[in-house]
Protein backbone atom coordinates (compact mmCIF):
# COMPACT_ATOMS: atom_id res chain seq x y z
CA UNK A 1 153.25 88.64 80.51
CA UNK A 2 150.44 86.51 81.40
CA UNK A 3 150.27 82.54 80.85
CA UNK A 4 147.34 81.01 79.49
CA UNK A 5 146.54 77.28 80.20
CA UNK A 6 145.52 75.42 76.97
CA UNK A 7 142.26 73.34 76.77
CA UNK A 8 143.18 69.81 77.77
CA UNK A 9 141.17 66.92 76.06
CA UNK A 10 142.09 63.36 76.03
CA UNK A 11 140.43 62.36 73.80
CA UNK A 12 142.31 64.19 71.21
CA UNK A 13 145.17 61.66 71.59
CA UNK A 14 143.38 58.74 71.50
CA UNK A 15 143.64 58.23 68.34
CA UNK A 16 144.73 54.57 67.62
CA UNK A 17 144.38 51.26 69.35
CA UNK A 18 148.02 51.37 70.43
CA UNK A 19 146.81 54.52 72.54
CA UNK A 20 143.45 53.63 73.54
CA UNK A 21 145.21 50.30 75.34
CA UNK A 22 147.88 52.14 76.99
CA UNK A 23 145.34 54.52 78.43
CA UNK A 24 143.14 52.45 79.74
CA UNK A 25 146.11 49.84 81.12
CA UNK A 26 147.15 53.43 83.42
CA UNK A 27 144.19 54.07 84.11
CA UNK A 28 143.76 50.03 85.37
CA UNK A 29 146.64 50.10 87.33
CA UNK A 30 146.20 53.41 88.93
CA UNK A 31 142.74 54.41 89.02
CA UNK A 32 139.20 53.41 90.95
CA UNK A 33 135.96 52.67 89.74
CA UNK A 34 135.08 56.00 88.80
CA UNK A 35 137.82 56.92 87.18
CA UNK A 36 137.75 54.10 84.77
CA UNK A 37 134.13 54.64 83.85
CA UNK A 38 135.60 58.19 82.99
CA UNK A 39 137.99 56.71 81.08
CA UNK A 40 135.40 54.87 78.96
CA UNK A 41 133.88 57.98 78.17
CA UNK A 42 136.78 59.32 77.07
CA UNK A 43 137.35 56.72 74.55
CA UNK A 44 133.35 56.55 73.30
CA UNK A 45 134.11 60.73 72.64
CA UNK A 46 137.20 60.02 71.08
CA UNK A 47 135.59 57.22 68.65
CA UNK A 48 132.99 59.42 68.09
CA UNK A 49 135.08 61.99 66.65
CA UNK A 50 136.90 59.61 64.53
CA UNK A 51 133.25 58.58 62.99
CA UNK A 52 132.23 61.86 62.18
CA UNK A 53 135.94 62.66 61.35
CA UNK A 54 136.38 59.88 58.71
């Protein structure tokens, strides 16, 4: 039997405020520059999807 690995994309769960703030407060307290401006991208994807979602 083999394992497969399943896609992984954050922004999937970043789907309220309550989430979006606790992701970026991690990602404030344990992350560089770079990693934050990731972060931000993650969130602009993620509202982007909710747009075209709703």
């Amino acid at each position: 039997m083999s394992n497969k690995l399943l896609p992984f994309d954050i922004a999937d769960y970043l789907d309220s405020k309550g989430a979006i703030a606790e992701y970026l407060s991690q990602v404030c307290a344990d992350g560089g520059a770079d990693e934050l401006r990731r972060a931000l991208d993650h969130i602009a994807e993620a509202k982007r999807r909710r747009a075209v979602e709703g």
